[in-house]
Protein backbone atom coordinates (compact mmCIF):
# COMPACT_ATOMS: atom_id res chain seq x y z
CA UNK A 1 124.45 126.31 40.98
CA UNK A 2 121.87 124.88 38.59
CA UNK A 3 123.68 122.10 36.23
CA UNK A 4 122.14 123.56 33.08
CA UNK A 5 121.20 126.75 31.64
CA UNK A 6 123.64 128.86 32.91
CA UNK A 7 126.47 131.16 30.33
CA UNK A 8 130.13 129.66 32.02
CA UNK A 9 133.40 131.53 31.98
CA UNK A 10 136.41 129.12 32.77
CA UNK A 11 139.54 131.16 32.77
CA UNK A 12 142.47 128.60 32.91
CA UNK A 13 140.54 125.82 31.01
CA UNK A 14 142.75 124.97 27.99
CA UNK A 15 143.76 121.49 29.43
CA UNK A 16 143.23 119.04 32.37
CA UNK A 17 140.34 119.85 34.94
CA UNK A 18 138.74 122.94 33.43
CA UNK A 19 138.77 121.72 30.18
CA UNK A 20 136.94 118.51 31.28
CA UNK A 21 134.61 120.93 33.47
CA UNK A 22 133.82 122.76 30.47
CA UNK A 23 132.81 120.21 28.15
CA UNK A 24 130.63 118.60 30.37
CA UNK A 25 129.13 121.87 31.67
CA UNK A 26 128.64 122.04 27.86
CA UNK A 27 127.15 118.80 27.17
CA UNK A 28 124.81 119.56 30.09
CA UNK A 29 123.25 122.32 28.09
CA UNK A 30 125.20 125.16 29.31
CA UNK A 31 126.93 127.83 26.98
CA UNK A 32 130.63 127.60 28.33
CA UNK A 33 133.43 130.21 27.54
CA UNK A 34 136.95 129.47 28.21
CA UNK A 35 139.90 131.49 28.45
CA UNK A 36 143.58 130.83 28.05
CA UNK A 37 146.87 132.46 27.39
CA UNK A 38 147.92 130.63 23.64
CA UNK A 39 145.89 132.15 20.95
CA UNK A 40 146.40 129.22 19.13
CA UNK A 41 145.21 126.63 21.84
CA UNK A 42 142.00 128.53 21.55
CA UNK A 43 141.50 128.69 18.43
CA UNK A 44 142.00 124.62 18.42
CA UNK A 45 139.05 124.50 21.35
CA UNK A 46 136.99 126.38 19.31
CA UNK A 47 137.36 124.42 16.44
CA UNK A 48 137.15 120.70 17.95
CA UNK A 49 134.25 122.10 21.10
CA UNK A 50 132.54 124.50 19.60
CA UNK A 51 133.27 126.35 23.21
CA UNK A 52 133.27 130.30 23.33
CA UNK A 53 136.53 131.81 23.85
CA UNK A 54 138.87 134.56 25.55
CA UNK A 55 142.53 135.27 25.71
CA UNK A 56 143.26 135.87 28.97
CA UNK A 57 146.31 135.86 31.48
CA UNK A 58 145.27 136.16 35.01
CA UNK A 59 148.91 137.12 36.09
CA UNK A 60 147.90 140.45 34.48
CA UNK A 61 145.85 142.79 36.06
CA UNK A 62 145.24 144.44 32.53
CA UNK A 63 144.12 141.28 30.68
CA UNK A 64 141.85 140.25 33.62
CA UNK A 65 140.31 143.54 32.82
CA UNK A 66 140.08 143.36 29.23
CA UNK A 67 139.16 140.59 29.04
CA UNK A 68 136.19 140.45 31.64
CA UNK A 69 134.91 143.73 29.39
CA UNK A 70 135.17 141.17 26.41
CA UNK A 71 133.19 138.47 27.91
CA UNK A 72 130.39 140.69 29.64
CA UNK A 73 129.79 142.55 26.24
CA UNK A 74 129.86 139.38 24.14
CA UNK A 75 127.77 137.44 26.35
CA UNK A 76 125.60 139.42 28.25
CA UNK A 77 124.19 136.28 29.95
CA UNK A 78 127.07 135.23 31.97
CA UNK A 79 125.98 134.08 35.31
CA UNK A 80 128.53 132.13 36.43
CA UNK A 81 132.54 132.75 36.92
CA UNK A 82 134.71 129.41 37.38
CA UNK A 83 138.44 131.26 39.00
CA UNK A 84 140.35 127.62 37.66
CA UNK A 85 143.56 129.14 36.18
CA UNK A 86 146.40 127.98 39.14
CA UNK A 87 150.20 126.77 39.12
CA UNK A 88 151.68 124.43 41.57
CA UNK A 89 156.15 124.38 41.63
CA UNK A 90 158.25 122.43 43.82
CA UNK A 91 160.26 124.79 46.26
CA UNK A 92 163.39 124.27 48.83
CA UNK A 93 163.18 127.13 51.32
CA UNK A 94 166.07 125.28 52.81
CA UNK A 95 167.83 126.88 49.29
CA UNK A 96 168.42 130.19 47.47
CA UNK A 97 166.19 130.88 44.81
CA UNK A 98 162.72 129.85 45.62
CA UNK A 99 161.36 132.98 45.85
CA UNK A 100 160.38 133.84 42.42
CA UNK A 101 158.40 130.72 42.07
CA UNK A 102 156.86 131.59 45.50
CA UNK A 103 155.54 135.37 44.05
CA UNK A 104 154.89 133.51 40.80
CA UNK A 105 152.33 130.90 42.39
CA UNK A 106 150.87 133.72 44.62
CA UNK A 107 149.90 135.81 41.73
CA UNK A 108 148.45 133.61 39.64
CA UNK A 109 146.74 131.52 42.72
CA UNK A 110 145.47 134.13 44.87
CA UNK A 111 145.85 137.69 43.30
CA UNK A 112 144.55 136.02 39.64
CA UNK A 113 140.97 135.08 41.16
CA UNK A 114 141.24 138.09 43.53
CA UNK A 115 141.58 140.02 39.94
CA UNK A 116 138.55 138.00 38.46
CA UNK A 117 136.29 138.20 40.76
CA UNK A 118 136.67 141.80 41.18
CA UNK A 119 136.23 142.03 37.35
CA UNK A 120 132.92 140.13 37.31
CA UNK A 121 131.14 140.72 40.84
CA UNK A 122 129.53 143.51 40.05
CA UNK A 123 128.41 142.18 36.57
CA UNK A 124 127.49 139.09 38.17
CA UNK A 125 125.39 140.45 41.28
CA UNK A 126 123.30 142.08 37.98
CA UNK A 127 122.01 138.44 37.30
CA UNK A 128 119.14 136.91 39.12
CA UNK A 129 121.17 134.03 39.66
CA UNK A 130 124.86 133.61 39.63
CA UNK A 131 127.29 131.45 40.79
CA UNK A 132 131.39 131.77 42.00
CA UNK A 133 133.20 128.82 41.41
CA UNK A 134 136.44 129.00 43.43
CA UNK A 135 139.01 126.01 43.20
CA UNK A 136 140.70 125.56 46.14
CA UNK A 137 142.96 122.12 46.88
CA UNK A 138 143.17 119.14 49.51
CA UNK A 139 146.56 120.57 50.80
CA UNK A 140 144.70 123.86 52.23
CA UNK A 141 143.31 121.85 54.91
CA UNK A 142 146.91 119.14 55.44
CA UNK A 143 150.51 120.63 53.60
CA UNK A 144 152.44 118.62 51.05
CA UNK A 145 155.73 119.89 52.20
CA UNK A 146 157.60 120.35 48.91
CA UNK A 147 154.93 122.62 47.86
CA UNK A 148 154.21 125.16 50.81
CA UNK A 149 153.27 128.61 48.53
CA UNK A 150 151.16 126.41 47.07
CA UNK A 151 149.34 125.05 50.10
CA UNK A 152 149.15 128.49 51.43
CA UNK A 153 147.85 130.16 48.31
CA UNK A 154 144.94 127.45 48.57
CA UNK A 155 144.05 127.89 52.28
CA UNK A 156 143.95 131.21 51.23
CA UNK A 157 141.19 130.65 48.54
CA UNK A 158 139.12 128.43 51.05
CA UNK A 159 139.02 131.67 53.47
CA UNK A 160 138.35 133.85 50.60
CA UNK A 161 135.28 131.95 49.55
CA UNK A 162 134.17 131.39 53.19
CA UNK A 163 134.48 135.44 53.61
CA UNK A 164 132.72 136.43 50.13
CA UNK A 165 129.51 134.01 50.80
CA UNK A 166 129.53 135.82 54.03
CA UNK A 167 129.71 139.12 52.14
CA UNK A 168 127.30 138.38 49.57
CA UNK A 169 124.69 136.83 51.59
CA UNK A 170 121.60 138.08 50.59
CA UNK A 171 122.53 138.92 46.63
CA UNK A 172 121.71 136.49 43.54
CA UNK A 173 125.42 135.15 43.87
CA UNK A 174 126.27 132.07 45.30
CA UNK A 175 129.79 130.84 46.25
CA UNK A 176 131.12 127.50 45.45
CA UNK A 177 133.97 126.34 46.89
CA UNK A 178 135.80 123.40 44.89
CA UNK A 179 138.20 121.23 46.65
CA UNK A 180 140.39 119.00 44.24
CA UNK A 181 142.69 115.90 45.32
CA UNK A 182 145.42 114.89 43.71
CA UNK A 183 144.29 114.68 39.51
CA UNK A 184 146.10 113.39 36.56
CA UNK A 185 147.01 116.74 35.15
CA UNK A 186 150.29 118.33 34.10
CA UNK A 187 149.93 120.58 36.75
CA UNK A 188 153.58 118.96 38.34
CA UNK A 189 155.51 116.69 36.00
CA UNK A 190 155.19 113.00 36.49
CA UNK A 191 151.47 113.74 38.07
CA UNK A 192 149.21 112.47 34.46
CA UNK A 193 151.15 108.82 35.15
CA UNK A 194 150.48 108.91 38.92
CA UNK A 195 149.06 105.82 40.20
CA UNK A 196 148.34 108.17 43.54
CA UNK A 197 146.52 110.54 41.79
CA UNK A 198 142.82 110.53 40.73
CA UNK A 199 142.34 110.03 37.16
CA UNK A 200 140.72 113.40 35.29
CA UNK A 201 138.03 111.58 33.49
CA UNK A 202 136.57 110.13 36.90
CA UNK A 203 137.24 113.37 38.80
CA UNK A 204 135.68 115.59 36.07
CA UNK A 205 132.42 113.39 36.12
CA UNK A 206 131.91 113.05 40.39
CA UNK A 207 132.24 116.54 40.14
CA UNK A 208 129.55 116.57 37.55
CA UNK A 209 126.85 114.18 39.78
CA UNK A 210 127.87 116.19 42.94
CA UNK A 211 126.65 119.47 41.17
CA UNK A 212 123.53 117.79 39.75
CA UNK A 213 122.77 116.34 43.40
CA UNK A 214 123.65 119.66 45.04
CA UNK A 215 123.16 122.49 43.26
CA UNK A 216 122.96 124.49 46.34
CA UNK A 217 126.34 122.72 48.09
CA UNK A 218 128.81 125.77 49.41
CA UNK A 219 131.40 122.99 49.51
CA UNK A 220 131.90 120.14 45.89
CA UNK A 221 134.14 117.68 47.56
CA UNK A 222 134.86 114.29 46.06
CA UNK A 223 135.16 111.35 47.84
CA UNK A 224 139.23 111.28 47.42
CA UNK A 225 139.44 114.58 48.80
CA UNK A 226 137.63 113.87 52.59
CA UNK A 227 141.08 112.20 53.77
CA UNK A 228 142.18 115.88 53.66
CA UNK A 229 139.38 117.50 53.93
CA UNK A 230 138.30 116.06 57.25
CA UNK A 231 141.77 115.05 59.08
CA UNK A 232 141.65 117.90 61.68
CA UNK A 233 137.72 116.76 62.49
CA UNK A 234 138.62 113.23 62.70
CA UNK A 235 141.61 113.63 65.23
CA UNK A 236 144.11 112.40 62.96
CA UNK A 237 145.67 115.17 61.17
CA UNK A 238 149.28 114.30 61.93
CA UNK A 239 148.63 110.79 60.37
CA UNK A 240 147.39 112.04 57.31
CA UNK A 241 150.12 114.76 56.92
CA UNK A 242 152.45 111.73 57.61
CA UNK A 243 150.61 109.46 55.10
CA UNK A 244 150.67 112.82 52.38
CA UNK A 245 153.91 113.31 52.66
CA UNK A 246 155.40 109.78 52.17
CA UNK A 247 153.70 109.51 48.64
CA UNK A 248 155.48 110.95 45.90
CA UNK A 249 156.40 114.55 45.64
CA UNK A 250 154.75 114.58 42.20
CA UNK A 251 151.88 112.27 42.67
CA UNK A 252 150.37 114.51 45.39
CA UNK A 253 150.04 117.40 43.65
CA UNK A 254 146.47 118.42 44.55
């Protein structure tokens, strides 16, 4: 995608990586909409940003609906779709009572940008240039085994976005795969104060130059995330599954 010029909708960007996405998508002279759950949270974006946005919960079918007809109508210009909104729990298997956290993450991880990007596609292929942002995760491609919906809802994604570029060869849309590390968000508790964890501010910004550099990348991989990314190409993907899961729990959340 082009770094500039482009009409943005973030659903899921009210705090930590999509929030910093947005406001430098926004100071590179893009209009950027996000969405968000808490009325109230948006209403404090709005007020400190200046960003465009939309109450949305990507758990529910209806609201994905709803609001994608409130975006499209209100900004007729959208050309690109970021799918950020994505939960990450610690699960036992070994123990009862992991499974609604398991159907939890796997709604909002994999049916919530399933939802969007059935909601905007069509909109979206109307655009002479248009962009799908998907956000996968470094533990698609080596597990962090407290978190294994997680990892699977992300390996997931990365086939997903392999399988709709494939699909939509040949259209105005693109598809952008974007593969996190481990971030200082809130995404698991403990994870803002990890020393293991890449801090947002840095992230946010390589993530940033790597769009400017490569506007026409399929993959946006930082240099934190090519331990992962690249184990099983290397020949060493039991080391770095061994290295992962020795760091804390909490620390490795991406």
């Amino acid at each position: 995608m082009n770094i500039t010029g482009n009409t943005v909708f973030i659903p899921g960007a009210t705090s930590g990586i999509g929030l910093a996405l947005a406001l430098r998508l926004q100071a590179k002279g893009n209009t950027v909409v996000v969405g968000g759950r808490r009325a109230e949270l948006l209403d404090r974006i709005a007020a400190e940003h200046g960003l465009g946005t939309v109450r949305i919960d990507t758990a529910d079918p209806t609201s994905v609906r709803e609001a994608a007809a409130d975006v499209v109508a209100r900004y007729p210009d959208l050309n690109v779709l970021v799918a950020m909104a994505g939960i990450m729990r610690v699960e036992d298997w070994r123990s009862p009572g992991f499974l609604t956290d398991a159907e939890e993450i796997v709604t909002t991880n994999l049916l919530g940008p399933i939802r969007l990007v059935a909601a905007f596609v069509e909109h979206l292929r109307s655009r002479p240039d248009a962009t799908i942002v998907t956000v996968s995760s470094g533990l698609a491609f080596a597990p962090l085994k407290v978190t294994p919906t997680y990892n699977a809802t992300k390996a997931a994604i990365h086939m997903l976005s392999e399988s709709l570029r494939l699909q939509l060869e040949g259209t105005s849309v693109k598809v952008t795969e974007l593969v996190p590390p481990a971030v200082r968000t809130s995404l698991l508790p403990g994870q803002e104060e990890s020393a293991f964890a890449m801090p947002l501010d840095e992230f946010a910004d390589e993530v940033i130059g790597l769009l400017e550099a490569q506007p026409d990348a399929q993959e946006i991989l930082v240099d934190r995330v090519k331990f992962l990314w690249y184990s099983e190409a290397r020949g060493d993907y039991g080391q770095v599954v061994a290295a992962l899961n020795a760091a804390d729990p909490h620390a490795a959340a991406r």
